[in-house]
N, C-alpha and C. Protein backbone atom coordinates (compact mmCIF):
# COMPACT_ATOMS: atom_id res chain seq x y z
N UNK A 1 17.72 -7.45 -36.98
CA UNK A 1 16.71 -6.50 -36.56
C UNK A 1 16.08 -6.95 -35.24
N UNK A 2 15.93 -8.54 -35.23
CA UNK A 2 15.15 -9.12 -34.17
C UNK A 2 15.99 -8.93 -32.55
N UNK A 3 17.19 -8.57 -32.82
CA UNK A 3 18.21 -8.28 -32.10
C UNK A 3 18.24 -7.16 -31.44
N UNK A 4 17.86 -5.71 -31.80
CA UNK A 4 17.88 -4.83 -32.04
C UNK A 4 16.62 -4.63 -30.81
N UNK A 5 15.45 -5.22 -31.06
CA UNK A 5 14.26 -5.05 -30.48
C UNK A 5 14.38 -5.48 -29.32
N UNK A 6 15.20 -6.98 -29.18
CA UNK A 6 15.37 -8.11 -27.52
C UNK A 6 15.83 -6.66 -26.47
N UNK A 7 17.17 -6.01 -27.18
CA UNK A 7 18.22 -5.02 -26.74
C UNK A 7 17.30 -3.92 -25.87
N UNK A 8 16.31 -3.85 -26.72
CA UNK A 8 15.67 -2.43 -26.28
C UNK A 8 14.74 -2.85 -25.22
N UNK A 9 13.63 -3.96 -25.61
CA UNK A 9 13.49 -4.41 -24.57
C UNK A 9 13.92 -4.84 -23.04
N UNK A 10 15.13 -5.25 -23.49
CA UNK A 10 15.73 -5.29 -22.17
C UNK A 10 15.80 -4.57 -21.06
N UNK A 11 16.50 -3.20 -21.90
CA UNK A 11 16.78 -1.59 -21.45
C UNK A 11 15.96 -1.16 -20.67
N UNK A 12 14.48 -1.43 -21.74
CA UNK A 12 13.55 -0.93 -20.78
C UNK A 12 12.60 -1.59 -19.26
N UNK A 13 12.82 -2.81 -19.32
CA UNK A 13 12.90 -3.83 -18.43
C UNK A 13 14.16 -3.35 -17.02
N UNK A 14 15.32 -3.42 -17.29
CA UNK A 14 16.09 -2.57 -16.73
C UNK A 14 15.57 -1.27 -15.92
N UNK A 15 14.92 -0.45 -16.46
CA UNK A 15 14.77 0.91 -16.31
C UNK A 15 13.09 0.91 -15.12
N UNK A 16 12.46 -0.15 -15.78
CA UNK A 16 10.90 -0.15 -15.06
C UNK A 16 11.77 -0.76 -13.34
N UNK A 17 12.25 -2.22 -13.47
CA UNK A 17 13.03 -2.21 -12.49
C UNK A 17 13.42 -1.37 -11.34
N UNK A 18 14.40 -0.35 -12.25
CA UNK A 18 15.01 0.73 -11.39
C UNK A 18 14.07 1.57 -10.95
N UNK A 19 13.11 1.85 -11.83
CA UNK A 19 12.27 3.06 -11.10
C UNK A 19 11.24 2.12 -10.04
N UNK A 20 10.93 0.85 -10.19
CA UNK A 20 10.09 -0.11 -9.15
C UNK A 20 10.89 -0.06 -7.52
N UNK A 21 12.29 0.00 -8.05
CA UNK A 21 13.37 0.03 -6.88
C UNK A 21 12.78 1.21 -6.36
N UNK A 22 13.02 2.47 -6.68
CA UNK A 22 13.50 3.91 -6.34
C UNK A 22 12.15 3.66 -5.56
N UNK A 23 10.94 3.25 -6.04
CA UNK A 23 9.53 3.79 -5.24
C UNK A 23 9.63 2.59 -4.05
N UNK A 24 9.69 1.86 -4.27
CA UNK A 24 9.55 0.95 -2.74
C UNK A 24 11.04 1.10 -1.69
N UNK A 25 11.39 2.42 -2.18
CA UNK A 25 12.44 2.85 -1.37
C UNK A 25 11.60 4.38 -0.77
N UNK A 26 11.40 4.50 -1.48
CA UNK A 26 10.58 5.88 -0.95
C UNK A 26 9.43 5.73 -0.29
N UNK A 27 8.78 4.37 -0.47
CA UNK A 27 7.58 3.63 0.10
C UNK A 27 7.80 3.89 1.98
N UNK A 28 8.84 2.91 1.54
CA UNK A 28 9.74 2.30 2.87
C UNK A 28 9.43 3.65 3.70
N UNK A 29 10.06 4.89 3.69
CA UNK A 29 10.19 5.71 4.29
C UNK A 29 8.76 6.80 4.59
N UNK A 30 7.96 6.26 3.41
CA UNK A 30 6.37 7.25 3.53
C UNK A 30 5.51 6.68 4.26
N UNK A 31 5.43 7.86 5.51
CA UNK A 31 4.36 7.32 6.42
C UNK A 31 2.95 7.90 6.34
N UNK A 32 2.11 6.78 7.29
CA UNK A 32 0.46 7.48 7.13
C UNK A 32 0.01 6.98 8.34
N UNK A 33 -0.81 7.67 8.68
CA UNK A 33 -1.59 7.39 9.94
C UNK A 33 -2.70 7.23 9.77
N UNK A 34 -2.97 5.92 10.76
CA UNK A 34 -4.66 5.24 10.94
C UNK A 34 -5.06 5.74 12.01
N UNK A 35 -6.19 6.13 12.22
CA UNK A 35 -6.84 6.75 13.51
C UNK A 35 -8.61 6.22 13.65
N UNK A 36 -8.87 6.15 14.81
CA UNK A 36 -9.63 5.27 15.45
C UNK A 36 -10.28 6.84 16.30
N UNK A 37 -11.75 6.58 16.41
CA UNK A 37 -12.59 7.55 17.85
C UNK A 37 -12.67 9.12 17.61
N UNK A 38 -12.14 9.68 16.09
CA UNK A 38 -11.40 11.16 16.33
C UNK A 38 -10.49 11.60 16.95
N UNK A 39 -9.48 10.10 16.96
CA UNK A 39 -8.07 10.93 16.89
C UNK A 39 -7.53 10.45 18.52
N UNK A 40 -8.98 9.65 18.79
CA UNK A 40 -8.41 8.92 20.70
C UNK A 40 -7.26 8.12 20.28
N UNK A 41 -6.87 7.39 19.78
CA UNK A 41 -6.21 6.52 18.74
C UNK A 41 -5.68 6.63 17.34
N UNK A 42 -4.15 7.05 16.99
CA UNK A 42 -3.51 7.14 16.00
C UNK A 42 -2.32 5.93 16.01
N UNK A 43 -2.10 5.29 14.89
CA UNK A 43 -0.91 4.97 14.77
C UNK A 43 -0.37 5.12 13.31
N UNK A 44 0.86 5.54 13.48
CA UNK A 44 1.62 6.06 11.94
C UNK A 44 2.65 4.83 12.05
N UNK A 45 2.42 4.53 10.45
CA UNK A 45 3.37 3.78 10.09
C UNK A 45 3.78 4.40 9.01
N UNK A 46 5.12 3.09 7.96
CA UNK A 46 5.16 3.20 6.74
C UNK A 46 4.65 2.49 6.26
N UNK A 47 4.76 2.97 4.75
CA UNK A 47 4.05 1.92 3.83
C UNK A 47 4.09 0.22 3.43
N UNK A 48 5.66 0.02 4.15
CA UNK A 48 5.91 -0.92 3.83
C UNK A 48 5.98 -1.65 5.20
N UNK A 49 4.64 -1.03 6.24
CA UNK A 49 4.29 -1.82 7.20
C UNK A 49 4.77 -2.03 8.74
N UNK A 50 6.09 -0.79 8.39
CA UNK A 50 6.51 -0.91 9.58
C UNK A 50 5.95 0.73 10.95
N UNK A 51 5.35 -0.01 12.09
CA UNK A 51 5.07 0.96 12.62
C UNK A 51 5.93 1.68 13.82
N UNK A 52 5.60 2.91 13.65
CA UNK A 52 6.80 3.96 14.00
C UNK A 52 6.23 4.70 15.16
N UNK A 53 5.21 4.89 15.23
CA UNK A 53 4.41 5.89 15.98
C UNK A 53 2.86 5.53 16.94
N UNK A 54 2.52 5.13 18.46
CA UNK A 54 1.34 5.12 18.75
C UNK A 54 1.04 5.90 19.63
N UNK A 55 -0.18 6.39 19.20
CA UNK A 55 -0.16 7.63 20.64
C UNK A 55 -1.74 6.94 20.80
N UNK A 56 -2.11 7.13 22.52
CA UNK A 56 -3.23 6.63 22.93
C UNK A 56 -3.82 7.83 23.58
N UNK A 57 -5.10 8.65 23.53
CA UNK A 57 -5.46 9.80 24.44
C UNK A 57 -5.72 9.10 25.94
N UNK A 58 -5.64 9.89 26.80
CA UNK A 58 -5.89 9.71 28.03
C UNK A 58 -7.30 8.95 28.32
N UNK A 59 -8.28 9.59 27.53
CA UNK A 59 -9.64 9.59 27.98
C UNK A 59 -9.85 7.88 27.36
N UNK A 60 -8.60 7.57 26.36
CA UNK A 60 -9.62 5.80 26.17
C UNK A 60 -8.53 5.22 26.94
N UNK A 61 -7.81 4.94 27.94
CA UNK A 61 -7.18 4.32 28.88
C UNK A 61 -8.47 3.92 29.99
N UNK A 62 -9.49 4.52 29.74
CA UNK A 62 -10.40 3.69 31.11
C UNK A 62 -10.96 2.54 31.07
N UNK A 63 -11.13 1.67 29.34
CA UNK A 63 -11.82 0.76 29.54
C UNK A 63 -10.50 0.00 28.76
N UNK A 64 -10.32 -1.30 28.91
CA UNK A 64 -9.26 -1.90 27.94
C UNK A 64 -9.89 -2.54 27.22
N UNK A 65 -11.07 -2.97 27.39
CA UNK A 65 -11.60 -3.74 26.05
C UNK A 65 -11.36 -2.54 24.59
N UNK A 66 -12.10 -1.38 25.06
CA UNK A 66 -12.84 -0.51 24.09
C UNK A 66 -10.98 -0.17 23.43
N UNK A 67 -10.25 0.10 24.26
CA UNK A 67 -8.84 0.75 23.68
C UNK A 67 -8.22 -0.78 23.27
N UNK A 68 -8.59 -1.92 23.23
CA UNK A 68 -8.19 -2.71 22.25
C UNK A 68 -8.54 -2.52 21.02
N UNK A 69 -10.08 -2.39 20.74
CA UNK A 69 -11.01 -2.24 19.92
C UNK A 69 -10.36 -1.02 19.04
N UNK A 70 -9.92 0.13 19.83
CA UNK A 70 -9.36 1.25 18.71
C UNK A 70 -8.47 1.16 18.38
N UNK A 71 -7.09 0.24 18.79
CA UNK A 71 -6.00 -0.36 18.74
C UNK A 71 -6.50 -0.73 17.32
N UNK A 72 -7.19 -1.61 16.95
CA UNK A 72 -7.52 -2.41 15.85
C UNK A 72 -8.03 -1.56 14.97
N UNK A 73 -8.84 -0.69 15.15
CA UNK A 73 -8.96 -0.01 14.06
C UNK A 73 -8.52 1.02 13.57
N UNK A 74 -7.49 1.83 14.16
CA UNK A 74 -6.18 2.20 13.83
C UNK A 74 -5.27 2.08 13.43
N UNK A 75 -4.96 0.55 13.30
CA UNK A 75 -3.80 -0.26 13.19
C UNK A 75 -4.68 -0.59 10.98
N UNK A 76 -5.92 -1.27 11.54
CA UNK A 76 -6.07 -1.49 10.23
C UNK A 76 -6.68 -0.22 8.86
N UNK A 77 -7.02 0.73 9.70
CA UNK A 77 -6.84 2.29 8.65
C UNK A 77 -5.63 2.36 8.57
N UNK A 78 -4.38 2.19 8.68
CA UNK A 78 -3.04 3.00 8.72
C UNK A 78 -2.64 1.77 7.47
N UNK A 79 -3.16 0.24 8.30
CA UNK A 79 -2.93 -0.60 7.13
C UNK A 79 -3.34 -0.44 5.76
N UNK A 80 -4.56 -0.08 5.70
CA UNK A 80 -5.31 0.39 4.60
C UNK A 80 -4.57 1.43 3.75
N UNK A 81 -4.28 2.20 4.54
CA UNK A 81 -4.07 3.95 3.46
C UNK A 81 -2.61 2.69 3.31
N UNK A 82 -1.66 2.68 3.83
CA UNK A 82 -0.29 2.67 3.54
C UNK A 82 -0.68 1.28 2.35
N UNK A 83 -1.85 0.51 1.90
CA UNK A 83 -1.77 -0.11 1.27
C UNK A 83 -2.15 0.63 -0.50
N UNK A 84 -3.18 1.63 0.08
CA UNK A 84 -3.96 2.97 -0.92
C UNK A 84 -2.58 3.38 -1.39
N UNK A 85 -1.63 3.67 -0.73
CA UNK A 85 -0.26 4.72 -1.00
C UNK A 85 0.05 4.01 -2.32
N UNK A 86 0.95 2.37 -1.65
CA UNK A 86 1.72 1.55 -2.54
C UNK A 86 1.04 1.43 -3.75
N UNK A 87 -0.45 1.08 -4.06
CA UNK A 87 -0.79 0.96 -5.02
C UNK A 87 -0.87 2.37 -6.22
N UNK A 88 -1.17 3.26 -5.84
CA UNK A 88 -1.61 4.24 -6.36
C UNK A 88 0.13 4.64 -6.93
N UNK A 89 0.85 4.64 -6.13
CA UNK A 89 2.20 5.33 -6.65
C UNK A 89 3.15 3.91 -7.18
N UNK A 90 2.88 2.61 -7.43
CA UNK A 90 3.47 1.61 -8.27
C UNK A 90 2.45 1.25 -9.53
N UNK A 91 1.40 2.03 -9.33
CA UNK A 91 0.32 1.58 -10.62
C UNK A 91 0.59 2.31 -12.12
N UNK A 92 1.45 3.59 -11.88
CA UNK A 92 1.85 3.78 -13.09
C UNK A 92 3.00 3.20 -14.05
N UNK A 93 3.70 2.17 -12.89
CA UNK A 93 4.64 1.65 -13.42
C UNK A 93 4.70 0.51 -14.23
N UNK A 94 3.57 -0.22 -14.04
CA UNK A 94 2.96 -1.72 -14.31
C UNK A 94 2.54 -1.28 -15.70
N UNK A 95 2.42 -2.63 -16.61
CA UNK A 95 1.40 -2.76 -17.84
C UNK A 95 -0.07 -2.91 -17.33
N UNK A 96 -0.25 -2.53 -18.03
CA UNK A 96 -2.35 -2.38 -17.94
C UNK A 96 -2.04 -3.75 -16.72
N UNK A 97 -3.99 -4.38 -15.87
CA UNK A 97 -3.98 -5.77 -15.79
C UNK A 97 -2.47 -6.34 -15.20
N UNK A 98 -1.04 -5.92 -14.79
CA UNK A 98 -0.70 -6.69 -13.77
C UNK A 98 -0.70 -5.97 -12.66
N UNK A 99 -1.30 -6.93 -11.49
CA UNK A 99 -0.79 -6.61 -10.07
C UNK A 99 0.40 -7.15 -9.32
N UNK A 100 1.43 -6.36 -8.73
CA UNK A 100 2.17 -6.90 -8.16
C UNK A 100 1.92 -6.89 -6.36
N UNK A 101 2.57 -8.15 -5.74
CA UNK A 101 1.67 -7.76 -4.12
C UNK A 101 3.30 -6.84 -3.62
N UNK A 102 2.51 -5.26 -3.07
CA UNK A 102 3.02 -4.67 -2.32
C UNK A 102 2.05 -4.11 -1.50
């Protein structure tokens, strides 16, 4: 019987796996954008960190300190949500209480 249970366990171990696969594949490819000033500053990435997209408006090219400054906080909203994404769409997969780092 005790046999019976390891088996099934397994299966389903197997299966959480596969569906953990399928989403940090779909991760990979889901992008979000951080934006800085109303939009003087966007950058889109994916979730899994890689960035794809920066657009800078004209009007913050005059000072470089300040368009560093939105650089950064663009960069770390885009970090943020694409971190909001991973969690929210791998949290149904987990048992209660574990976190995994994605």
């Amino acid at each position: 019987m005790m046999k019976g249970g390891m088996g099934n366990m397994m299966k389903q171990a197997q299966m959480m796996q596969a569906n953990m696969q399928k989403a940090q594949a779909e991760l990979a490819v889901t992008e979000v954008e951080g934006v800085a000033s109303n939009g003087m500053v966007k950058i889109t990435m994916t979730c899994n960190n890689a960035v794809k997209r920066v657009f800078i408006d004209e009007a913050a090219m005059d000072d470089r300190e300040t368009l560093e400054d939105l650089m950064l906080i663009a960069l770390n909203d885009a970090r943020a949500k694409a971190e909001a994404t991973s969690e929210a769409r791998m949290k149904g997969m987990m048992p209660a209480g574990l976190k995994l780092p994605f």
